[in-house]
N, C-alpha and C. Protein backbone atom coordinates (compact mmCIF):
# COMPACT_ATOMS: atom_id res chain seq x y z
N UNK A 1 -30.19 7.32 -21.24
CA UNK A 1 -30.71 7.08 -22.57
C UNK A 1 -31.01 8.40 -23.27
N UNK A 2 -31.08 9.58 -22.45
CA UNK A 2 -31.94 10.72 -22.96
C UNK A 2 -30.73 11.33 -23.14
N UNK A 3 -29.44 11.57 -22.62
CA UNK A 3 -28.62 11.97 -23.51
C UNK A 3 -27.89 11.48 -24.67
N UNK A 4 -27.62 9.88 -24.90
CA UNK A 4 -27.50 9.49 -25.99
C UNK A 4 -28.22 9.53 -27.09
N UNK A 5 -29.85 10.28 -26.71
CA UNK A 5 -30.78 10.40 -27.85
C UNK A 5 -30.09 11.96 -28.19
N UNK A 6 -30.20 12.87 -27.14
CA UNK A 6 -29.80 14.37 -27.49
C UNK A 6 -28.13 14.02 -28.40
N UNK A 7 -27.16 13.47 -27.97
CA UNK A 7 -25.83 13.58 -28.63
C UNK A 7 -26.18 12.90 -30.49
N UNK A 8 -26.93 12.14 -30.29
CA UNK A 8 -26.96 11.26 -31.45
C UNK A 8 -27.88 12.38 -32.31
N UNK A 9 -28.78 13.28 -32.25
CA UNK A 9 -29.53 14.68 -32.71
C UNK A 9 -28.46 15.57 -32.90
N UNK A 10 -27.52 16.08 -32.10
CA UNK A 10 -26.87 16.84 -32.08
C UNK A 10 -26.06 16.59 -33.05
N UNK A 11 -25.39 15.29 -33.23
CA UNK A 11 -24.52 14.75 -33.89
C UNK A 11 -25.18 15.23 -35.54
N UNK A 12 -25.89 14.64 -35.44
CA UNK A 12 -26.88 14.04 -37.00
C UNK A 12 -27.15 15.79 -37.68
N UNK A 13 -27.40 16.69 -36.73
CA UNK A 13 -27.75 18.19 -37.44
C UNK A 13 -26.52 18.77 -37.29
N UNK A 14 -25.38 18.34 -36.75
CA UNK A 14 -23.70 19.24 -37.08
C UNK A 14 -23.76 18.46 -38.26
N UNK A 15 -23.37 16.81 -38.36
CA UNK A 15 -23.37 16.74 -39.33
C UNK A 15 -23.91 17.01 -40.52
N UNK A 16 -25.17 17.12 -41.27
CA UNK A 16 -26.08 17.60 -42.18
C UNK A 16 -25.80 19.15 -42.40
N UNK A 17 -25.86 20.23 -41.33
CA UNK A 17 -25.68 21.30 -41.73
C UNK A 17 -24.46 21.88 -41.52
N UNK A 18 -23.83 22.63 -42.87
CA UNK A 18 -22.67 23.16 -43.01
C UNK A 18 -22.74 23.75 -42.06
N UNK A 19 -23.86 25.19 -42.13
CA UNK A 19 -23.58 26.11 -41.53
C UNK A 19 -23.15 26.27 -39.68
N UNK A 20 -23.38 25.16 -39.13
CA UNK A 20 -23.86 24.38 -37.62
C UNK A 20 -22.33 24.03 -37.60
N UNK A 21 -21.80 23.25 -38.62
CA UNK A 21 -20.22 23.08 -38.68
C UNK A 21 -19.40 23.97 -38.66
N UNK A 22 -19.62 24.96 -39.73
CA UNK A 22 -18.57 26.40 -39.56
C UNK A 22 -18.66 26.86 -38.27
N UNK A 23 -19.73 27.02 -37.71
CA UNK A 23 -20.07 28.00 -36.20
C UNK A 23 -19.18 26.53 -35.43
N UNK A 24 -19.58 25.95 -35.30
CA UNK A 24 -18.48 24.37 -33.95
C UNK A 24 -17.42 24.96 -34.65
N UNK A 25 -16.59 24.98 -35.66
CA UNK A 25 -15.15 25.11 -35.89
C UNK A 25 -14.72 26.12 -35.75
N UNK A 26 -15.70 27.59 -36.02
CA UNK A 26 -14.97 28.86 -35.68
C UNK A 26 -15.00 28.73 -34.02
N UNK A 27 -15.84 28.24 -33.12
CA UNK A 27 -16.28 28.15 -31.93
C UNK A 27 -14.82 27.55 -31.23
N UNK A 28 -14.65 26.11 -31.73
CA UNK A 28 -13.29 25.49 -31.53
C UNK A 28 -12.36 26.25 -31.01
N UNK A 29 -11.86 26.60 -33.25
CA UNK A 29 -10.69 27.57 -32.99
C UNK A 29 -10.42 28.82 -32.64
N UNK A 30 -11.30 29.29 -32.19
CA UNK A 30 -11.31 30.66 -30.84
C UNK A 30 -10.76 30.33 -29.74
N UNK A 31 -11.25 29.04 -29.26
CA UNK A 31 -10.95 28.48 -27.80
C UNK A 31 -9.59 27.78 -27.81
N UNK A 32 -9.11 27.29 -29.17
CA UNK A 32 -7.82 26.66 -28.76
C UNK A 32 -6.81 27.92 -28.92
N UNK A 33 -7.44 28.64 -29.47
CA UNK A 33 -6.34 30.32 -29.79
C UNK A 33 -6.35 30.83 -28.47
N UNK A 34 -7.32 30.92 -27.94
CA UNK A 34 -7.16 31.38 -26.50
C UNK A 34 -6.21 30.17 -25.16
N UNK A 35 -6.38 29.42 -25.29
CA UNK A 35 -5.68 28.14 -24.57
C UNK A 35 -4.13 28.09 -25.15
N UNK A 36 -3.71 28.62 -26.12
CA UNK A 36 -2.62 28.15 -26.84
C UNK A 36 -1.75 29.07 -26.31
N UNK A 37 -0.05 29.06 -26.48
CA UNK A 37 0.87 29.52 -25.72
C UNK A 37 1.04 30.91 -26.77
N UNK A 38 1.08 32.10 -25.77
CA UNK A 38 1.46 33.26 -26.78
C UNK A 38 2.65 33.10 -27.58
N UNK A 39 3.36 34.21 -28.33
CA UNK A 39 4.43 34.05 -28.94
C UNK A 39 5.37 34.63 -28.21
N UNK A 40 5.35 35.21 -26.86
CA UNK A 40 6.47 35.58 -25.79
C UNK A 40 6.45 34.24 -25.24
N UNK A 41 5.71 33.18 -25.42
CA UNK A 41 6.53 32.19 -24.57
C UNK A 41 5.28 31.88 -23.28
N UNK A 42 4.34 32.78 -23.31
CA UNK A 42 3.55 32.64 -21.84
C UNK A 42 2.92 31.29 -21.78
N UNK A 43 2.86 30.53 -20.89
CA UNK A 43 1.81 29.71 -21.32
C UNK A 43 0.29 30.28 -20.59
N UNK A 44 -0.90 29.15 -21.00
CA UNK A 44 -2.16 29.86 -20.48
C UNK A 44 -2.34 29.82 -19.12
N UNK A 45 -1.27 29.18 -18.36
CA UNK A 45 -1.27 28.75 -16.88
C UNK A 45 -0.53 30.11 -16.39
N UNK A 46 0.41 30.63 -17.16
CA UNK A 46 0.95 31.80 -16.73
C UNK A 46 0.18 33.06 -16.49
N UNK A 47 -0.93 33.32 -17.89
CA UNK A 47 -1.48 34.27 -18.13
C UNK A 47 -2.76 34.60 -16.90
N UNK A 48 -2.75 33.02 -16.59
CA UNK A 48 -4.38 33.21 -15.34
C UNK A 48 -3.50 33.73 -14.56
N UNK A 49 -2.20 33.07 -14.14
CA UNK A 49 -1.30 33.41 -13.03
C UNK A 49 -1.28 35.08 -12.49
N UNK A 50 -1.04 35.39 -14.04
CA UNK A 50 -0.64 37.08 -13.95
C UNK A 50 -1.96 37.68 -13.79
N UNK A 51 -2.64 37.39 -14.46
CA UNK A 51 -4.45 38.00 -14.25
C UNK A 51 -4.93 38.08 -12.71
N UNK A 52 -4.68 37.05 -11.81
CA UNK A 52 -5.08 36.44 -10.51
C UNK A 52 -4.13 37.78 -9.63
N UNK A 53 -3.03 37.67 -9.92
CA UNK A 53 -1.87 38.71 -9.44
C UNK A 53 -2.36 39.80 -9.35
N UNK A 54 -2.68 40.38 -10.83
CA UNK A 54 -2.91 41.41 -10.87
C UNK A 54 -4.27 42.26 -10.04
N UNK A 55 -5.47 41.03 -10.12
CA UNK A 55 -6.64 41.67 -9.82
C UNK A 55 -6.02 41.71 -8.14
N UNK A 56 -6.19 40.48 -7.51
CA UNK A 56 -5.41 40.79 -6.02
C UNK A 56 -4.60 42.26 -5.89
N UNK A 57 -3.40 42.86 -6.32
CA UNK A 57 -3.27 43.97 -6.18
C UNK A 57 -3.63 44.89 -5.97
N UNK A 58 -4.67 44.85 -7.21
CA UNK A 58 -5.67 45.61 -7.44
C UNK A 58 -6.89 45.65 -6.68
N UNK A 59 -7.21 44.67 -5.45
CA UNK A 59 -7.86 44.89 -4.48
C UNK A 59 -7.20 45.46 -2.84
N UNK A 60 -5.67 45.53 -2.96
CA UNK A 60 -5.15 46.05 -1.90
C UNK A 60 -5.28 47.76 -1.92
């Protein structure tokens, strides 16, 4: 019950305040820019791939 009271608050002050909205949407679209496929083609499954690679190496 106590989180349907917190979501239904949460809800009610994104909605009412702009400014609470701009910050969730710039917040969003940061995260889907980061999740989204580069323009070489990588996808984000690739990029952990190569990151994971790389640090491993980089511990030998």
């Amino acid at each position: 019950m106590l989180k349907i009271l917190v979501g239904v608050g949460l809800g009610f002050f994104l909605f009412t305040n702009p400014e609470a909205r701009q910050i969730t949407a710039d917040l969003l679209r940061s995260t889907a820019n980061a999740i989204a496929p580069e323009q070489d083609g990588k996808t984000f499954q690739d990029r952990v791939k190569d990151a994971v690679v790389e640090k491993v190496k980089e511990g030998d």
